[in-house]
N, C-alpha and C. Protein backbone atom coordinates (compact mmCIF):
# COMPACT_ATOMS: atom_id res chain seq x y z
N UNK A 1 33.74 107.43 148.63
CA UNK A 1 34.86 106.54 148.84
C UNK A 1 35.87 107.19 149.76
N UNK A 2 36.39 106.31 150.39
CA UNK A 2 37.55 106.50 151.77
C UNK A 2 39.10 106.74 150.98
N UNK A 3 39.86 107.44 151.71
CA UNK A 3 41.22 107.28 150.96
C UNK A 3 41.80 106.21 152.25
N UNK A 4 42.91 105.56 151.60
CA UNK A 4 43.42 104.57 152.27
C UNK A 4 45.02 105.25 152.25
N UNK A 5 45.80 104.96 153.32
CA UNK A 5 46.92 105.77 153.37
C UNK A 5 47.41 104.52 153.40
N UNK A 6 48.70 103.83 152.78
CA UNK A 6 49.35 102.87 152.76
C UNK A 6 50.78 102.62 153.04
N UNK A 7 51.40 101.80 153.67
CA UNK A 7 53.06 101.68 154.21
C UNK A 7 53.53 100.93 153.23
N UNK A 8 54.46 101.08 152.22
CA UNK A 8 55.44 99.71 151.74
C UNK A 8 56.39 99.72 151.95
N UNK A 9 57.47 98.86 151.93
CA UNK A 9 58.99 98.59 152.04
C UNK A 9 59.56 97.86 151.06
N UNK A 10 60.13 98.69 150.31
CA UNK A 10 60.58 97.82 149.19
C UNK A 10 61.30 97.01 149.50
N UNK A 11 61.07 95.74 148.84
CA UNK A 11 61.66 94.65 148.95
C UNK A 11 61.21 93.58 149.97
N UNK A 12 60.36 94.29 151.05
CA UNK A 12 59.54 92.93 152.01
C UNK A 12 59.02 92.05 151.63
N UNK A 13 59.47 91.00 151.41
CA UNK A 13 57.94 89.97 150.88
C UNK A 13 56.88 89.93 150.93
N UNK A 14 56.14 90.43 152.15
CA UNK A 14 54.92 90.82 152.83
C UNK A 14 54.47 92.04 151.76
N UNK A 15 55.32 92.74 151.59
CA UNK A 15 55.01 93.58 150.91
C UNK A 15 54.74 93.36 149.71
N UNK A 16 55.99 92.78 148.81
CA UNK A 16 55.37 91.90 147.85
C UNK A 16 53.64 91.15 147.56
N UNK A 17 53.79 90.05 148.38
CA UNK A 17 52.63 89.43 148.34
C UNK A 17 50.99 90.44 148.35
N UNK A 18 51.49 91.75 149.08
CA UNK A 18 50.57 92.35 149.38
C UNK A 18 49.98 93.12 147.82
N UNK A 19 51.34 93.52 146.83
CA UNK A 19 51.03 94.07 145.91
C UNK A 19 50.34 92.97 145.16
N UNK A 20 50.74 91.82 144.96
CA UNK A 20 50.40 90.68 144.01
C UNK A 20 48.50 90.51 144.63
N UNK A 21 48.46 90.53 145.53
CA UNK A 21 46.91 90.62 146.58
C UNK A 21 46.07 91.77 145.68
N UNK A 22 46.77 92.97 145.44
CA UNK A 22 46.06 93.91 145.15
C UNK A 22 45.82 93.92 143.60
N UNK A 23 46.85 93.31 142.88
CA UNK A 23 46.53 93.48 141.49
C UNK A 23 45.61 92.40 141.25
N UNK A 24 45.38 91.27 141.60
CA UNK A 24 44.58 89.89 141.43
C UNK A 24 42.98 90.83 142.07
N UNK A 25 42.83 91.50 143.38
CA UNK A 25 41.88 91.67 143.79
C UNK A 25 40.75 92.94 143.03
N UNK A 26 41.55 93.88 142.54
CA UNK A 26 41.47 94.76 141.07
C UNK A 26 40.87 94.07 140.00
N UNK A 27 41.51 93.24 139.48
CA UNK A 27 40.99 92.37 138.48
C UNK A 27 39.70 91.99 138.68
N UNK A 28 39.92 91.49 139.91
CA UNK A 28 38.54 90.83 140.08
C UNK A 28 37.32 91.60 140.26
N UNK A 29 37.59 92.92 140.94
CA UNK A 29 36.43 93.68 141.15
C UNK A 29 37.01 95.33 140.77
N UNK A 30 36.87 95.75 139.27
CA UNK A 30 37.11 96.65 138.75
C UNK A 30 37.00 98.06 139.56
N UNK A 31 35.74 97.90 140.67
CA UNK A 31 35.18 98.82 141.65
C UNK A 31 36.73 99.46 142.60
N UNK A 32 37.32 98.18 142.65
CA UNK A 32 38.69 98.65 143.75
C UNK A 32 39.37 99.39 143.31
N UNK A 33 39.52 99.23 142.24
CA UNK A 33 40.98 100.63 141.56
C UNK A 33 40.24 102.05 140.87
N UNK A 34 39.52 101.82 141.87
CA UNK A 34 38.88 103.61 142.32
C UNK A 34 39.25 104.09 143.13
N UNK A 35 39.73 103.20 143.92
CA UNK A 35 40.10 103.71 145.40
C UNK A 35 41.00 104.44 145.14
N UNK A 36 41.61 105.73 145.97
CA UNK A 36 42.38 106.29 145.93
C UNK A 36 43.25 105.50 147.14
N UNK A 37 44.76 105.20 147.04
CA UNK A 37 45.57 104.74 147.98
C UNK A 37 47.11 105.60 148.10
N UNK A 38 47.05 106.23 149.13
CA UNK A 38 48.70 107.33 148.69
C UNK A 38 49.29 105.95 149.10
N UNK A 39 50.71 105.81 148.73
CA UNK A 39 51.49 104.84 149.15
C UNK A 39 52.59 105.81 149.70
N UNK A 40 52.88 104.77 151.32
CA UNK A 40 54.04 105.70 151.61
C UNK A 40 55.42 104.97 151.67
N UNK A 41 56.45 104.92 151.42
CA UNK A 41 57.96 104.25 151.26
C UNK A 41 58.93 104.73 152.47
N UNK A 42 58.70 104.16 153.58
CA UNK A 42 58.94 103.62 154.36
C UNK A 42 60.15 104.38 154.71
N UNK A 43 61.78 104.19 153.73
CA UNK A 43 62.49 105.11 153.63
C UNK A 43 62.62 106.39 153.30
N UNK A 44 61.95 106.64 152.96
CA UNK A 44 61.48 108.13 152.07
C UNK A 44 61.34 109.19 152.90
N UNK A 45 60.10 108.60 153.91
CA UNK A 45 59.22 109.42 154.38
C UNK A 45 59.10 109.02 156.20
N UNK A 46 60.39 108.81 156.75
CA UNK A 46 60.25 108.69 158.55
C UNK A 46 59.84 109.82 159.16
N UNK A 47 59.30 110.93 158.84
CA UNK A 47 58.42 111.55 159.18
C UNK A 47 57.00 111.72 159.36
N UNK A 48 56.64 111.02 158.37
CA UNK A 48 55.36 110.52 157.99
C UNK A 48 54.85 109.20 158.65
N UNK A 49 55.70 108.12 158.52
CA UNK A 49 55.41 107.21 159.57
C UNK A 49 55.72 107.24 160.99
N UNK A 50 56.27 108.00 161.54
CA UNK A 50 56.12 108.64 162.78
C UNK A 50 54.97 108.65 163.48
N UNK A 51 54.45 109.19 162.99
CA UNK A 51 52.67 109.55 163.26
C UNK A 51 51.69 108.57 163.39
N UNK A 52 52.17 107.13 162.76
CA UNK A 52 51.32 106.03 162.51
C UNK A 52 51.94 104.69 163.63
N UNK A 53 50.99 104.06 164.18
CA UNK A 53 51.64 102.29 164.82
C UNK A 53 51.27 101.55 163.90
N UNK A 54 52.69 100.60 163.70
CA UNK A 54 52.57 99.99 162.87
C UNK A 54 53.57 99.28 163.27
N UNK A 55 54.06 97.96 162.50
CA UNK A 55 55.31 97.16 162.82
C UNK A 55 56.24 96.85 161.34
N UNK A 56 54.64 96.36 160.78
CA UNK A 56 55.06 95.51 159.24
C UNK A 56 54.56 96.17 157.70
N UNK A 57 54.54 95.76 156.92
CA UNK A 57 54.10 96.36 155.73
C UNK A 57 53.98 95.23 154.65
N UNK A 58 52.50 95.50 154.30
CA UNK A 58 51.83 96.36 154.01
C UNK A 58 51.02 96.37 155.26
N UNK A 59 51.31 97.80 155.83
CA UNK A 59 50.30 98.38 156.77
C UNK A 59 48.79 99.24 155.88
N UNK A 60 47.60 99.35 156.75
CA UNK A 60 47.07 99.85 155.37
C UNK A 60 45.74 100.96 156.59
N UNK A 61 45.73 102.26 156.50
CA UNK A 61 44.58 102.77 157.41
C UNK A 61 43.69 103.56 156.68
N UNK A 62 42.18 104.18 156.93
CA UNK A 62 41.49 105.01 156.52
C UNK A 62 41.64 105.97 157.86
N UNK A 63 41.90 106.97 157.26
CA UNK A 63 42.44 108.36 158.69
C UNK A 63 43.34 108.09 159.55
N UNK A 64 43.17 107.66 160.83
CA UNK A 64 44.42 107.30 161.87
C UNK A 64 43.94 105.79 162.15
N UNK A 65 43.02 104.89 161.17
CA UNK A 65 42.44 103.62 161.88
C UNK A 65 43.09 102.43 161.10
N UNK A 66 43.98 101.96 161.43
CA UNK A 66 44.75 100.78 161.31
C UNK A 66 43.89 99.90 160.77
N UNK A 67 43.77 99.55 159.47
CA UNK A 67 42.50 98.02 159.05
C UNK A 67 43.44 97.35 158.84
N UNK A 68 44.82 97.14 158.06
CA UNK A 68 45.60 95.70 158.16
C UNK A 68 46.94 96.32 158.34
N UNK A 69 47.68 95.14 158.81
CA UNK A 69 49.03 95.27 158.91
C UNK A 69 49.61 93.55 158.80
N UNK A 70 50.45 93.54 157.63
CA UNK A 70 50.92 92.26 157.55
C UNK A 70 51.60 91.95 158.97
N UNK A 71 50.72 90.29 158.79
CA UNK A 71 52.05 89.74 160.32
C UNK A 71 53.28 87.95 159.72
N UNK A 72 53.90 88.22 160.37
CA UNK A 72 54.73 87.06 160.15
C UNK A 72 54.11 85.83 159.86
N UNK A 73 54.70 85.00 158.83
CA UNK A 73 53.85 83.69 158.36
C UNK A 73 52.87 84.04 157.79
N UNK A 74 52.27 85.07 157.03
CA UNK A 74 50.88 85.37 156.85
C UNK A 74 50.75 85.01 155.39
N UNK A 75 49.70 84.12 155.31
CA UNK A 75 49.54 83.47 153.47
C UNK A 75 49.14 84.42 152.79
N UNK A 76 49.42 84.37 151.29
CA UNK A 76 48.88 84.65 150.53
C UNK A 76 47.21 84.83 150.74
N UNK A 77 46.80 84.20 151.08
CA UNK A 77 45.01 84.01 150.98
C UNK A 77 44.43 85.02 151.64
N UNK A 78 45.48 84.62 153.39
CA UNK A 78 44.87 85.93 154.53
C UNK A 78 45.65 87.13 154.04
N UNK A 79 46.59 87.25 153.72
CA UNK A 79 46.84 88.92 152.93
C UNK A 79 45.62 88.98 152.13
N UNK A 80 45.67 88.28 150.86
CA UNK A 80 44.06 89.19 149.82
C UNK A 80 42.95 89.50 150.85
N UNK A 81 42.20 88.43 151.57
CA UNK A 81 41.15 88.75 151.96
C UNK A 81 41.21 90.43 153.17
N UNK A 82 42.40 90.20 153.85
CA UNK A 82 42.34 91.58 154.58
C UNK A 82 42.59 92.48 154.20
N UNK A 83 42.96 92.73 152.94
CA UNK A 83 43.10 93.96 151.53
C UNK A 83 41.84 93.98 151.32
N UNK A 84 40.99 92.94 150.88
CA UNK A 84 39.62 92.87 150.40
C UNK A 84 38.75 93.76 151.25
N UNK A 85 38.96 93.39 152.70
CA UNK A 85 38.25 94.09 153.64
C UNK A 85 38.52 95.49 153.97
N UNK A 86 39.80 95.81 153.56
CA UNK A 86 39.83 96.97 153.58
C UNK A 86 39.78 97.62 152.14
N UNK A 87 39.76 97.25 151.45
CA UNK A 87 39.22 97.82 150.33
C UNK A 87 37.27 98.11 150.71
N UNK A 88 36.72 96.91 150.72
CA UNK A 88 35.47 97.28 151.30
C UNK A 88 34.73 98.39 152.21
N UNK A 89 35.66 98.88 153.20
CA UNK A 89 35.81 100.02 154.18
C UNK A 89 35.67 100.95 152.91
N UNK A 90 36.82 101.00 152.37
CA UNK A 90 36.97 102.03 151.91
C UNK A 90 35.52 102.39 150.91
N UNK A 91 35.46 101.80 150.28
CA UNK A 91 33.94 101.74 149.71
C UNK A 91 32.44 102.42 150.05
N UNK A 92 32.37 101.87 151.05
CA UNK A 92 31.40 102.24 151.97
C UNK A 92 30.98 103.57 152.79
């Protein structure tokens, strides 16, 4: 299994929705919350995101490879499924 390095911002909605994506997608496939995911906080750590392109959050990469980054207007549905897919990466 892949580690997934992760961006949040507390309080984004995007971000939000993204956590609500991940606990529903867990549920569903017990296999995902194996994954190891560091989460990084956005304020915390501008050193750390330095290093990364990104715009929005939840941004989400395995090593330096960008698999999602929330974009504006983005549903509920297309957030889970591009968590899904990168959960899948990670898997593999």
């Amino acid at each position: 299994m892949k580690k997934i390095t992760a961006f949040e911002y507390e309080g984004c909605p995007y971000w939000e929705q993204g956590k609500k994506a991940i606990d529903e997608l867990i549920k569903e496939n017990p296999e995902y919350g194996k994954i190891e995911i560091e989460w990084i906080e956005e304020h915390e750590h501008p050193e750390i995101i330095a290093n990364y392109d990104y715009q929005a959050t939840p941004s989400m990469f395995i090593g330096k490879e960008k698999l999602y980054e929330a974009h504006l207007y983005e549903t509920f549905e297309e957030c889970k499924e591009n968590i899904r897919k990168v959960f899948e990466r990670a898997i593999k």
